[in-house]
C-alpha atoms as a PDB file:
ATOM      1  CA  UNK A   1       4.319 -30.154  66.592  1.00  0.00           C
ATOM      2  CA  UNK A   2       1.913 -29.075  63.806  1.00  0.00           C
ATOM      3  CA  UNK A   3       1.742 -30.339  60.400  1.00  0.00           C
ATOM      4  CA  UNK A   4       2.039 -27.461  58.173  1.00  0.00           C
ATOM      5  CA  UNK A   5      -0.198 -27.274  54.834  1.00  0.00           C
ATOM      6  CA  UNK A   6       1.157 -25.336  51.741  1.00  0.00           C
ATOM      7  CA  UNK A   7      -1.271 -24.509  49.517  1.00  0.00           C
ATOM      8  CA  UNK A   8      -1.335 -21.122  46.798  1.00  0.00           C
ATOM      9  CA  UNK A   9      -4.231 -19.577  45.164  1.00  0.00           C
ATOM     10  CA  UNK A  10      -3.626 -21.837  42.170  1.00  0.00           C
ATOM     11  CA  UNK A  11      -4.561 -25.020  44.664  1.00  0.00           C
ATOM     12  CA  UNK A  12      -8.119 -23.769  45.777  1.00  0.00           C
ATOM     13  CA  UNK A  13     -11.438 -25.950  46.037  1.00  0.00           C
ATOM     14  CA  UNK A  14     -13.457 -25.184  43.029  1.00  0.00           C
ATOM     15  CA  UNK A  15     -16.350 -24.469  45.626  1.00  0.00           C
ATOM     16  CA  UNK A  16     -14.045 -21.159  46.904  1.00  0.00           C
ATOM     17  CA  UNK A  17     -13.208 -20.232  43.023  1.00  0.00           C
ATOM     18  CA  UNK A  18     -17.445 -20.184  42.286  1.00  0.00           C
ATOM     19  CA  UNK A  19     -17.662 -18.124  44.912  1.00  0.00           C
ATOM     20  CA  UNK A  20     -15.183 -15.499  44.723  1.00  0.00           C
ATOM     21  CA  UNK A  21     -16.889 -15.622  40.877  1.00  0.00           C
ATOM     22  CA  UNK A  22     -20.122 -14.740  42.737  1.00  0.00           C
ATOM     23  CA  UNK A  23     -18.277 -12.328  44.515  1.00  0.00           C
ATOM     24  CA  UNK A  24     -19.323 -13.393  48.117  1.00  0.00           C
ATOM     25  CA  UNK A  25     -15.724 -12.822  49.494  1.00  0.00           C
ATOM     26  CA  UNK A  26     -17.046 -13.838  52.782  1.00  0.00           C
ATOM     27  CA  UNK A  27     -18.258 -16.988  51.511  1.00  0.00           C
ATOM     28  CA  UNK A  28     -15.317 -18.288  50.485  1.00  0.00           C
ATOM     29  CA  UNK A  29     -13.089 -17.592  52.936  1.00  0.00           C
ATOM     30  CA  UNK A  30     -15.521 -19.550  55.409  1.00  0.00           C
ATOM     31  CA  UNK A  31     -15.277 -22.236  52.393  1.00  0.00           C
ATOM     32  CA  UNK A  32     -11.680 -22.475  52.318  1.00  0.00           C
ATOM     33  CA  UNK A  33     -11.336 -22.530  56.198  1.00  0.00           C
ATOM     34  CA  UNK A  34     -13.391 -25.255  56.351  1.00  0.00           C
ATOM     35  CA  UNK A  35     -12.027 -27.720  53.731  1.00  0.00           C
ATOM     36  CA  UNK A  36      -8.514 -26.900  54.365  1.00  0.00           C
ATOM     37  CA  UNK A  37      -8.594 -26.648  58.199  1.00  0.00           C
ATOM     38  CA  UNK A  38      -7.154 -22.704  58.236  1.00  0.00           C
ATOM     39  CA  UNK A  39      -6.515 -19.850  59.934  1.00  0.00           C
ATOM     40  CA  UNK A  40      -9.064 -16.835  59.150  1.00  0.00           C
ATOM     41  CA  UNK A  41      -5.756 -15.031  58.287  1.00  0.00           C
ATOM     42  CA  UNK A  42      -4.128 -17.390  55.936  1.00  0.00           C
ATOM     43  CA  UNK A  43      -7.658 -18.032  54.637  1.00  0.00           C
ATOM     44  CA  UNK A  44      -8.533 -14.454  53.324  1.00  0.00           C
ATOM     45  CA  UNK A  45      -4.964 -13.582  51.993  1.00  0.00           C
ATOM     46  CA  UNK A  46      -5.375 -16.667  49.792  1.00  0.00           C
ATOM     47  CA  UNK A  47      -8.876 -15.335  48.724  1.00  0.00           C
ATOM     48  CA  UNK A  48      -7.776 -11.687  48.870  1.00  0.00           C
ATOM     49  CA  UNK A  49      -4.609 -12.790  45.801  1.00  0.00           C
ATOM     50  CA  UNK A  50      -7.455 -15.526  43.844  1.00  0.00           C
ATOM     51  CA  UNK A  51     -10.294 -12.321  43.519  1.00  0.00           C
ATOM     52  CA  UNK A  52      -7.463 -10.230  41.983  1.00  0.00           C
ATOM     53  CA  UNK A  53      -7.365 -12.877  38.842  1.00  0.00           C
ATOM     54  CA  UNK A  54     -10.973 -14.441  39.837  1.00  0.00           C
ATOM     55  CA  UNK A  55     -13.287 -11.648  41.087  1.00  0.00           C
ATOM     56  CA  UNK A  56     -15.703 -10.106  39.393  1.00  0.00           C
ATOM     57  CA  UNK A  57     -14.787  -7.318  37.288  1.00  0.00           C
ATOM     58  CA  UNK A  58     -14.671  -3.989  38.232  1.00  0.00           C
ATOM     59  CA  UNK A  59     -16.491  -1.457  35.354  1.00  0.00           C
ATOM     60  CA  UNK A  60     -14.618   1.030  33.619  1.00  0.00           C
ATOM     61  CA  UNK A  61     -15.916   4.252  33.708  1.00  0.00           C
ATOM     62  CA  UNK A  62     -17.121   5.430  30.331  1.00  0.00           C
ATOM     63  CA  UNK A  63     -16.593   8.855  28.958  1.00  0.00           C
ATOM     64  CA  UNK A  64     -20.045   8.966  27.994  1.00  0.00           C
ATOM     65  CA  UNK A  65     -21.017   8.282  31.470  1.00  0.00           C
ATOM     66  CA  UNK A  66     -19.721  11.848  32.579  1.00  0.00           C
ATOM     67  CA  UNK A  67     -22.043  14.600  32.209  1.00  0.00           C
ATOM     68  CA  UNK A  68     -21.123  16.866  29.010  1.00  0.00           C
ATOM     69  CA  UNK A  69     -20.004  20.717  29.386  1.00  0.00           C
ATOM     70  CA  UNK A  70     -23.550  21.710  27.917  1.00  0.00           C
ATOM     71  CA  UNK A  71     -24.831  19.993  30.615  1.00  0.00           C
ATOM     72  CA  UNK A  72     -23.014  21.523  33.596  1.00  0.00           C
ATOM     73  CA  UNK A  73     -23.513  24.961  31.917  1.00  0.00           C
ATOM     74  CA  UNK A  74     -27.073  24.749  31.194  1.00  0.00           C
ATOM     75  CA  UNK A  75     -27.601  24.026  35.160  1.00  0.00           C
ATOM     76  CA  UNK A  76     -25.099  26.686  36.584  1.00  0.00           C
ATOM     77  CA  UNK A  77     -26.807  29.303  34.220  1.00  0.00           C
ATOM     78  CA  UNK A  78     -30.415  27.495  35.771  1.00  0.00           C
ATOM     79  CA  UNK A  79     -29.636  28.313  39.384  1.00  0.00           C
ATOM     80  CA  UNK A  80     -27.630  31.722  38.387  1.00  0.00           C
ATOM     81  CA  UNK A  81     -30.988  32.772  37.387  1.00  0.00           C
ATOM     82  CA  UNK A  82     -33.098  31.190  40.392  1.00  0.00           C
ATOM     83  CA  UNK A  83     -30.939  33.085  42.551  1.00  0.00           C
ATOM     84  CA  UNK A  84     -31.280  36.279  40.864  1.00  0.00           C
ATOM     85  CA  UNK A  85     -34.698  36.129  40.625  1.00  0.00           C
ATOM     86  CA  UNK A  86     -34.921  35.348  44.419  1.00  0.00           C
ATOM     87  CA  UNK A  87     -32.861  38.594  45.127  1.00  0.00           C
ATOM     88  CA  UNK A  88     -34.694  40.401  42.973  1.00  0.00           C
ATOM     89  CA  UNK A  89     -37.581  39.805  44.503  1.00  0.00           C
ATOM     90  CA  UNK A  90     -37.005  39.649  48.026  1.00  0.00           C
ATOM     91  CA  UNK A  91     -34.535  42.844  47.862  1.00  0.00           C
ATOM     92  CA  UNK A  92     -37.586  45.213  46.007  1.00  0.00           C
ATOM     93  CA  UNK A  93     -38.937  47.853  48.323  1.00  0.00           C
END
């Protein structure tokens, strides 16, 4: 019979917080299976529920970071106009 080890994201080496930090998920689920003697499963569902609060953060997309109307009209008006001018050209007799 097997000893059975209880141990919640709260409980993890500080080694296996720096790295989900880093964000080498990998890393620290090799980490954590190695200090705590662990399955691969149990090891990354620990890691998988300490990157939620842990992991580095995700960016927010900015509004300014999205191309303006001007923008998108300027460049559908730009190849309108290629396009014309190409059947201009190739449809003259």
């Amino acid at each position: 019979m097997s000893s059975e080890i209880v141990i919640t994201e709260h409980d993890l080496p500080s080694a296996v917080i720096s790295a989900i930090k880093k964000g080498r998920r990998v890393e620290a689920i090799k980490i954590l299976r190695e200090s705590k003697d662990m399955g691969l499963a149990n090891a990354k569902v620990l890691v998988d529920r300490a990157w939620r609060t842990h992991g580095p953060a995700k960016p927010i997309p900015s509004f300014a970071d999205q191309p303006s109307g001007l923008t998108v009209i300027a460049k559908s008006l730009g190849m309108f106009l290629v396009i014309l001018a190409a059947y201009y050209f190739l449809t003259k007799p």
